[in-house]
Protein backbone atom coordinates (compact mmCIF):
# COMPACT_ATOMS: atom_id res chain seq x y z
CA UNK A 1 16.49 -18.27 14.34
CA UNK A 2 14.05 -16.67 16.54
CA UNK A 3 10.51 -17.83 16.52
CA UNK A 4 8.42 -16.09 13.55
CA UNK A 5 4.86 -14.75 14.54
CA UNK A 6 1.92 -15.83 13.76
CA UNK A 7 -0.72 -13.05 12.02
CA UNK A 8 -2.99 -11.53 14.65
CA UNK A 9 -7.04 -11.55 14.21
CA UNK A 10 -8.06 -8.75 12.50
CA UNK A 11 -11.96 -7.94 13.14
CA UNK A 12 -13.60 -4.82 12.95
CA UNK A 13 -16.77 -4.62 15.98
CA UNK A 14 -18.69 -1.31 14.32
CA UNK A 15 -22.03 -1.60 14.11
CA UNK A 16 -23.06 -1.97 10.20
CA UNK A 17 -24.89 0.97 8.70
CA UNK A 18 -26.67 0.03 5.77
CA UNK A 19 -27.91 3.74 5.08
CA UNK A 20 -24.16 4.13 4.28
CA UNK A 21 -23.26 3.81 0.50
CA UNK A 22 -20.20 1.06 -0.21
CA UNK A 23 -18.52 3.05 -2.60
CA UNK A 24 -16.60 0.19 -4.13
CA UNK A 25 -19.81 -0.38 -5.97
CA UNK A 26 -18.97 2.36 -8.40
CA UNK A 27 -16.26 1.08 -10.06
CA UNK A 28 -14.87 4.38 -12.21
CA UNK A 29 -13.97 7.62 -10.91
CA UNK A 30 -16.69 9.72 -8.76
CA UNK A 31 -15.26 12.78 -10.21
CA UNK A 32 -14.08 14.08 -6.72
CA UNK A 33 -10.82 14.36 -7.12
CA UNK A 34 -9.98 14.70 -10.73
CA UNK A 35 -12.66 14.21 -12.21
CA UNK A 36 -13.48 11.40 -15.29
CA UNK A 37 -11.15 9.06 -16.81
CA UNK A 38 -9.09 9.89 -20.05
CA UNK A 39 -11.32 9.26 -23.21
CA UNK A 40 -8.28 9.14 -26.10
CA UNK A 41 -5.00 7.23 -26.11
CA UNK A 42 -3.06 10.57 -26.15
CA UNK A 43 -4.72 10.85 -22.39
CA UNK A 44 -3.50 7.95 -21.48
CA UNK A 45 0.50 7.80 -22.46
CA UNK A 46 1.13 11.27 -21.43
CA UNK A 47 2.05 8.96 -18.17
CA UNK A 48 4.30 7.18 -19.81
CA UNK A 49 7.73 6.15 -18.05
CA UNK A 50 10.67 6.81 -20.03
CA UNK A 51 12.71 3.49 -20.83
CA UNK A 52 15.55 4.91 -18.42
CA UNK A 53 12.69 4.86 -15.58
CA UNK A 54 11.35 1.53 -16.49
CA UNK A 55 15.08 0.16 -16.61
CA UNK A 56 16.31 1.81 -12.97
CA UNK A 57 13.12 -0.59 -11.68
CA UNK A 58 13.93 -3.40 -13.03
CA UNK A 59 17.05 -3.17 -11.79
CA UNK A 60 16.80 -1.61 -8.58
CA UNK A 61 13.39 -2.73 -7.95
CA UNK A 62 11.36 0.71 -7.25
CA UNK A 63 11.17 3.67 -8.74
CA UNK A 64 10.68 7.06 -6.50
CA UNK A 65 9.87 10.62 -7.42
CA UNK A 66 7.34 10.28 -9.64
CA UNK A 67 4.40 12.92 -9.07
CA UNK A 68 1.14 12.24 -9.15
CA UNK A 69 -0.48 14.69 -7.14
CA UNK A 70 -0.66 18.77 -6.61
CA UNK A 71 0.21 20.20 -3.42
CA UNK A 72 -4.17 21.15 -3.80
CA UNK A 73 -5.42 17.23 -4.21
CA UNK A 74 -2.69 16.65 -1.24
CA UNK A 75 -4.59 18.87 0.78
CA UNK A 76 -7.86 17.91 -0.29
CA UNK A 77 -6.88 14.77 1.25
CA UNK A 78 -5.34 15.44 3.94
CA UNK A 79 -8.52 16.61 5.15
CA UNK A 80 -10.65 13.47 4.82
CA UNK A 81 -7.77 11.57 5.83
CA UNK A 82 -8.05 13.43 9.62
CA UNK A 83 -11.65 11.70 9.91
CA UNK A 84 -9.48 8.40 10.26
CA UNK A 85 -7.01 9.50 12.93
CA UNK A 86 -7.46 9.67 16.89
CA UNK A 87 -4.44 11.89 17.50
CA UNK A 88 -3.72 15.48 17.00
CA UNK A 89 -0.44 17.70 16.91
CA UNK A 90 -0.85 17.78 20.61
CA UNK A 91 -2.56 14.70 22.14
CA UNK A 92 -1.63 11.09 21.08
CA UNK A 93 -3.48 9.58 23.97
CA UNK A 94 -6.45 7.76 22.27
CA UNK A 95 -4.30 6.18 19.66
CA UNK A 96 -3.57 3.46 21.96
CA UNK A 97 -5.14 -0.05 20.15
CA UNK A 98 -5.45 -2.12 17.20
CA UNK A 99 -8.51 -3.16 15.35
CA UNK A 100 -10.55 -0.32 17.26
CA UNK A 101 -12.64 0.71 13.82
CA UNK A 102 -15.34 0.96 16.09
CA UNK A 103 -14.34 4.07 18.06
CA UNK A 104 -14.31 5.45 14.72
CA UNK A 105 -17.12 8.75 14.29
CA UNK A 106 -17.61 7.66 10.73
CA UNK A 107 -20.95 6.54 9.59
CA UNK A 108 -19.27 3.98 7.14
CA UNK A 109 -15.93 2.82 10.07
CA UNK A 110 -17.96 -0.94 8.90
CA UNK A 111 -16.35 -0.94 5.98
CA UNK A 112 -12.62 -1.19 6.40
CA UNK A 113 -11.34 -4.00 5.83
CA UNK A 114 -8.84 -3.15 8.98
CA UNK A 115 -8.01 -0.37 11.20
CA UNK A 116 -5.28 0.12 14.33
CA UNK A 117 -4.98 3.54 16.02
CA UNK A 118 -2.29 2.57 17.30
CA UNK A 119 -0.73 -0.45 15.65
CA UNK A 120 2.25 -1.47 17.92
CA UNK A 121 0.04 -0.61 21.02
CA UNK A 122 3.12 1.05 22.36
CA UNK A 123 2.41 5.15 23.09
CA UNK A 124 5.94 5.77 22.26
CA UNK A 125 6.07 4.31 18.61
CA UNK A 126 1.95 5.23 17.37
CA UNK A 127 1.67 3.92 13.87
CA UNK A 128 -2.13 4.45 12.33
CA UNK A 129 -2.71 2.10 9.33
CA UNK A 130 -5.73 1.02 8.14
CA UNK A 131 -7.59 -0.33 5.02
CA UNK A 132 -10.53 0.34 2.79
CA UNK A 133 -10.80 3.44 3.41
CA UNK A 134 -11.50 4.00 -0.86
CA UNK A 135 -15.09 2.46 -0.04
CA UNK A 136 -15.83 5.50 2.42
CA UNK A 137 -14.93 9.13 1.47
CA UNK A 138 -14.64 10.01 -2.68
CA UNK A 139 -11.55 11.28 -2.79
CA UNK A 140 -9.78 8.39 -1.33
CA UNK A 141 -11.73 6.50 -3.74
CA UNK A 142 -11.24 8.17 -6.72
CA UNK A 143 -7.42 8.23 -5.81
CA UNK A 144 -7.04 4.35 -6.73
CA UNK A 145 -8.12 5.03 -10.32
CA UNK A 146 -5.58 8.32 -11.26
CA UNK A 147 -4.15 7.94 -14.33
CA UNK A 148 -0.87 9.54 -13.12
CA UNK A 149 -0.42 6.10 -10.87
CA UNK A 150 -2.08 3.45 -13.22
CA UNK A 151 -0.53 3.70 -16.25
CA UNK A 152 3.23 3.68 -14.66
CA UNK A 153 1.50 0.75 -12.78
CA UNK A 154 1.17 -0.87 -15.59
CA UNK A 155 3.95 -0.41 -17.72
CA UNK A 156 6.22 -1.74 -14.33
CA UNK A 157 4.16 -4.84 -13.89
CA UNK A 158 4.63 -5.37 -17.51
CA UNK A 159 8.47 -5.07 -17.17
CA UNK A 160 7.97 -8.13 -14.89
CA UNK A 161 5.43 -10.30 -17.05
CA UNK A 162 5.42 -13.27 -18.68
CA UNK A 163 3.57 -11.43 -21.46
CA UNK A 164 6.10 -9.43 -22.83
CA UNK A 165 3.83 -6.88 -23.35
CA UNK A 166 4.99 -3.29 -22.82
CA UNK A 167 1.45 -2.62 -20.32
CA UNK A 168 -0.68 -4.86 -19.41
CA UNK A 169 -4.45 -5.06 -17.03
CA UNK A 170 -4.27 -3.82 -13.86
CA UNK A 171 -6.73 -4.46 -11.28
CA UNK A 172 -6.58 -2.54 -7.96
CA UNK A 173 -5.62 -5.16 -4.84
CA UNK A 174 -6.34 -2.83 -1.61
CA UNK A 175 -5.70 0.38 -0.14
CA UNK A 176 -3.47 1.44 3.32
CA UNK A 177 -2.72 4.65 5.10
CA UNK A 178 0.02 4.80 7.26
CA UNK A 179 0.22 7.83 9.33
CA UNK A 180 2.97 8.58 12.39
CA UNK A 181 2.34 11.65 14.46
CA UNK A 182 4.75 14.27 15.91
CA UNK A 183 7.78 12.91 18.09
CA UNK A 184 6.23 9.36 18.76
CA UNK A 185 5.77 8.50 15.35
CA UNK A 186 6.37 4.83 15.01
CA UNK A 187 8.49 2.60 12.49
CA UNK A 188 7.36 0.42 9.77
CA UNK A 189 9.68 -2.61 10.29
CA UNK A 190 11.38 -3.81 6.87
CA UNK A 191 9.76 -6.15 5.07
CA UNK A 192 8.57 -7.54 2.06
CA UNK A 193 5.13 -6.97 0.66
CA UNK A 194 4.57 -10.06 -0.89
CA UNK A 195 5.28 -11.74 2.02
CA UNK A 196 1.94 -10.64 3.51
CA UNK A 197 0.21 -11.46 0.31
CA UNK A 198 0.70 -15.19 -0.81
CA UNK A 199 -3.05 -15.97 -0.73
CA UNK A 200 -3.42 -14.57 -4.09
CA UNK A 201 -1.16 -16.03 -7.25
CA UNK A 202 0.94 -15.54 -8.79
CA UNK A 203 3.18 -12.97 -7.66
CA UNK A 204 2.04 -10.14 -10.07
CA UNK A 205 2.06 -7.06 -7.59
CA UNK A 206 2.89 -3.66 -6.94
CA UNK A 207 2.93 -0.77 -4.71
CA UNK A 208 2.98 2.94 -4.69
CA UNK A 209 3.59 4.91 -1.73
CA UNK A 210 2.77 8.53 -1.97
CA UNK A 211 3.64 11.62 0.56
CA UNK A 212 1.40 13.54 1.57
CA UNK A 213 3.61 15.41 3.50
CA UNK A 214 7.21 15.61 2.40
CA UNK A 215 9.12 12.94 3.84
CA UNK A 216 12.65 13.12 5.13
CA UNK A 217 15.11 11.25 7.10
CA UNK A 218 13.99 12.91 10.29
CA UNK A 219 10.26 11.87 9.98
CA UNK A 220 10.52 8.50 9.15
CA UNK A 221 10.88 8.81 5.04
CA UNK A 222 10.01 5.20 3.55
CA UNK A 223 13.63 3.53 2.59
CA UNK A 224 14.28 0.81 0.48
CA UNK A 225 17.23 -1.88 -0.02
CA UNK A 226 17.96 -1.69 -3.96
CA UNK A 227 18.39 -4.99 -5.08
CA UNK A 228 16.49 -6.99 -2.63
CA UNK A 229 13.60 -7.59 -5.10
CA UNK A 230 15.61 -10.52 -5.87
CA UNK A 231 15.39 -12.29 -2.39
CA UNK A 232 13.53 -14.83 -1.74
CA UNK A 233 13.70 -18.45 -0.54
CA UNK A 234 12.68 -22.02 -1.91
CA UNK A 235 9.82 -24.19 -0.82
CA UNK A 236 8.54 -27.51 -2.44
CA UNK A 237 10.60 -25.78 -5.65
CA UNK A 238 8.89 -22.93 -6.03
CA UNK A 239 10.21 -19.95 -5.40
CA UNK A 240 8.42 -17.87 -1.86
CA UNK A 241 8.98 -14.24 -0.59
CA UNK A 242 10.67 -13.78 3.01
CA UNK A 243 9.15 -15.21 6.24
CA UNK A 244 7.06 -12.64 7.94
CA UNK A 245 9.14 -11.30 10.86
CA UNK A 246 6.94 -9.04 12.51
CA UNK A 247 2.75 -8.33 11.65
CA UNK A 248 2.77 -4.99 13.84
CA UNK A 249 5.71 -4.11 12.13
CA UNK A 250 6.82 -2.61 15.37
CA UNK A 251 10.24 -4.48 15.65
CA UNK A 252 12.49 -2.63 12.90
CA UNK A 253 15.06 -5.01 12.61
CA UNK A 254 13.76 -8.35 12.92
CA UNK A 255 14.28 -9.01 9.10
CA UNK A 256 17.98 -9.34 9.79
CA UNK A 257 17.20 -12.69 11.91
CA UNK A 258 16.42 -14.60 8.45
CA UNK A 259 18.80 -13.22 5.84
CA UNK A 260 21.18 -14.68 4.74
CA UNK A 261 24.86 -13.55 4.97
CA UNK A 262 25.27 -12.37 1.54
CA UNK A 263 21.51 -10.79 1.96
CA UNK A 264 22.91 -8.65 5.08
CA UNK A 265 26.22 -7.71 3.08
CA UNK A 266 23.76 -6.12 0.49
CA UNK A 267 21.63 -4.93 3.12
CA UNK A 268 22.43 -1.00 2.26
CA UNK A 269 19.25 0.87 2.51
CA UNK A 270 17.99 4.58 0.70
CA UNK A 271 15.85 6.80 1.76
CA UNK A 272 13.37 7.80 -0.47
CA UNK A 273 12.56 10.88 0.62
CA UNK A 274 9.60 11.51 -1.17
CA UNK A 275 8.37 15.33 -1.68
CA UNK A 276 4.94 16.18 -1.00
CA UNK A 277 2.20 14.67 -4.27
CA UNK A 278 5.08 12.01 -5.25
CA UNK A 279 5.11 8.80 -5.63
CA UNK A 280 7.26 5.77 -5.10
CA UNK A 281 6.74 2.32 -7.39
CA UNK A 282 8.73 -0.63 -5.61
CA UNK A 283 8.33 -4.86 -6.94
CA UNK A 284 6.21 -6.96 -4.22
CA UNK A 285 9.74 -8.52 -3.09
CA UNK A 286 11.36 -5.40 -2.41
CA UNK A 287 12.60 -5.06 0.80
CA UNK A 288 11.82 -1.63 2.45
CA UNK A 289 10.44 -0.07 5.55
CA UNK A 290 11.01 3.23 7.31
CA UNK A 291 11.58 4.78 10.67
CA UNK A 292 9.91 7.04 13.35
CA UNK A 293 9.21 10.62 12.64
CA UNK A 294 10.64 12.99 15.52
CA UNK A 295 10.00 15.90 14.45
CA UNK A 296 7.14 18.04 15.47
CA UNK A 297 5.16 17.60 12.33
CA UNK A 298 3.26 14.80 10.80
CA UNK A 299 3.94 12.42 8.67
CA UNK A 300 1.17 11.21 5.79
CA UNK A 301 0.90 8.59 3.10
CA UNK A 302 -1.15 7.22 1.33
CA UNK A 303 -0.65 3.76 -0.02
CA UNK A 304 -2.04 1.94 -3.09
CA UNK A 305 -1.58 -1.81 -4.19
CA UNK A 306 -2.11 -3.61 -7.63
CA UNK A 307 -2.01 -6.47 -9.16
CA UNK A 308 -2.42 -8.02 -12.79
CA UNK A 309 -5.48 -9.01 -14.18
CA UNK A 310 -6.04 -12.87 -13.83
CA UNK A 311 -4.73 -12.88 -10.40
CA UNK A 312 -6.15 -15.75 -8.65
CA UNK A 313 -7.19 -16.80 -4.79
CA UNK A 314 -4.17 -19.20 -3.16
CA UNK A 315 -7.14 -19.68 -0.36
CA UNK A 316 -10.89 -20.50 0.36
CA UNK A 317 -11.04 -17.97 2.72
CA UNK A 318 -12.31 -14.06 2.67
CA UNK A 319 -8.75 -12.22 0.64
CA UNK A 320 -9.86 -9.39 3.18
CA UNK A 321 -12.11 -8.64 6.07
CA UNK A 322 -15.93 -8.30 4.48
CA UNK A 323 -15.03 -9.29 1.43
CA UNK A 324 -16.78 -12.97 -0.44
CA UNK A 325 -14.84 -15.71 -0.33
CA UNK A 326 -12.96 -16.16 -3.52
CA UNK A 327 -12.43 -19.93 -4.43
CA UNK A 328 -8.92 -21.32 -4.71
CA UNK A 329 -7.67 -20.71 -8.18
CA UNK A 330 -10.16 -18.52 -9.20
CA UNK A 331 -9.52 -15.01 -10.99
CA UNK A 332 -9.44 -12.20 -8.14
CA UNK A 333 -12.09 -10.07 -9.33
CA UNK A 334 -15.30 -7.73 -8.64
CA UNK A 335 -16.02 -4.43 -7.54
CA UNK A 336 -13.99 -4.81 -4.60
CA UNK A 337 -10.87 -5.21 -6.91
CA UNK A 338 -11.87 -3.12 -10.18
CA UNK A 339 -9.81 -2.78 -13.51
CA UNK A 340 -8.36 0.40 -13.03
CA UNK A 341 -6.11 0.40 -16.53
CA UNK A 342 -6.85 -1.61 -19.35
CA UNK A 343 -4.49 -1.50 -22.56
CA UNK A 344 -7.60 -1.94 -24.66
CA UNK A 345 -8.09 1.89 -23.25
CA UNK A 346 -5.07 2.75 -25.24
């Protein structure tokens, strides 16, 4: 088995600007981008899945299609989200490094948690991802408490909890934003998210991806394995997602260096092929990834992760970059990981 890598230092140098409001202090919507929260139950389970919905995740372990944006809020973010990005439709040249937050002309580039032009450092595969990006611009914020993504949130997360419960709490876990420009648009190498995230516990977590732009084979679409929310391997008997294989996600394949035989057998990927203000759901332990985009357009998402409520810290060090310590075994909680549904709301 090749040797596994070992997670790179993330810092971020910017100077800190304390004239700059951390909007993860306001812990409900701004209004920015659609405006308050619901105030009746009716408001709330309009978002309902169907059962056939909840049943296709639990069995294939993610859920795509679902939309949770117009074509308008798309926009409307599109255009804070160029404020993160060193690259245009014609020059890719300064996206060329990782944790470069600095370079940034953003009066608040201090507060995310992480930021890479350029990812895989490699011109010919320029991945942007960052994170935190909800504490600096309002729309981005208010994005992580939409109802259309919450309450589906919570009814999946349910579907996996001891509870029984049909929704349960949902506190929000961090943002990303992956962008890949024109041509040289780089790959997201498969993987599991979980894998990334064992410092918190238990494994109570979920994703949605949403387009921006709509996604298709040809500009690196995310894809999923159905089924593979079921891998995982064994350690002091307890069950533990995939090894990381790759933390610049750069290397598309390496996943296929620790499966299993059976595991590459089932090893069929989708595409999800998301259309522009739609979202996909997928389980922590669902194995996905996508490829580069090469076609003369760019490709957008917007990424947001949750967890249950009564999550706790697995370590004694900072869960993210600029973010208090969090004691082993203590509940994961604050205003930099609000309640964004509760069931009491219902």
């Amino acid at each position: 088995m090749a040797m596994l890598p070992e997670r790179p230092i993330i810092t971020n140098k910017a100077h800190i600007n304390t004239d700059v409001l951390d909007l993860s202090l306001i812990s409900e919507p701004i209004g920015s981008l659609f405006g308050s929260l619901p105030t009746s139950a009716d408001s709330y389970t309009r978002y309902f899945l169907t059962d056939e919905q909840i049943e296709f995740y639990k069995t294939n372990g993610y859920l795509p299609q679902i939309r949770v944006l117009t074509d308008e809020q798309c926009d409307r973010l599109l255009e804070e989200y160029k404020r993160f990005l060193f690259w245009n439709e014609k020059d890719l040249s300064q996206a060329n490094a990782r944790n470069d937050a600095d370079r940034l002309d953003l009066p608040g580039r201090h507060l995310l948690h992480e930021y890479h032009s350029n990812q895989t450092e490699d011109p010919e595969n320029v991945l942007t991802h960052m994170l935190g990006h909800w504490r600096i611009t309002p729309l981005f914020h208010d994005l992580i408490f939409l109802p259309n993504v919450t309450v589906p949130t919570s009814q999946l997360l349910a579907a996996y909890h001891t509870s029984e419960q049909t929704v349960v709490p949902v506190r929000f876990w961090h943002d990303q934003l992956f962008a890949k420009p024109p041509f040289h648009g780089g790959s997201v190498a498969w993987h599991q998210d979980y894998s990334y995230w064992t410092r918190t516990v238990p494994m109570q977590h979920l994703t949605v991806h949403i387009a921006l732009d709509d996604q298709t084979e040809e500009n690196g679409t995310i894809q999923f394995v159905p089924g593979s929310h079921h891998w995982h391997r064994e350690r002091d008997g307890q069950e533990v997602p995939l090894p990381v294989t790759d933390f610049d996600f750069k290397d598309m394949d390496s996943i296929k260096n620790i499966l299993t035989d059976e595991e590459k057998q089932q090893f069929k990927p989708v595409p999800g092929l998301l259309k522009k203000g739609h979202a996909s759901f997928h389980h922590a332990l669902m194995v996905h990834g996508s490829y580069g985009n090469h076609t003369a357009s760019p490709r957008r998402s917007a990424v947001l992760n949750y967890f249950v409520e009564g999550t706790r810290s697995n370590t004694d060090k900072p869960l993210l970059l600029g973010v208090p310590v969090i004691p082993r075994g203590q509940p994961v909680q604050g205003h930099f990981f609000p309640i964004v549904f509760d069931p009491k709301w219902l």
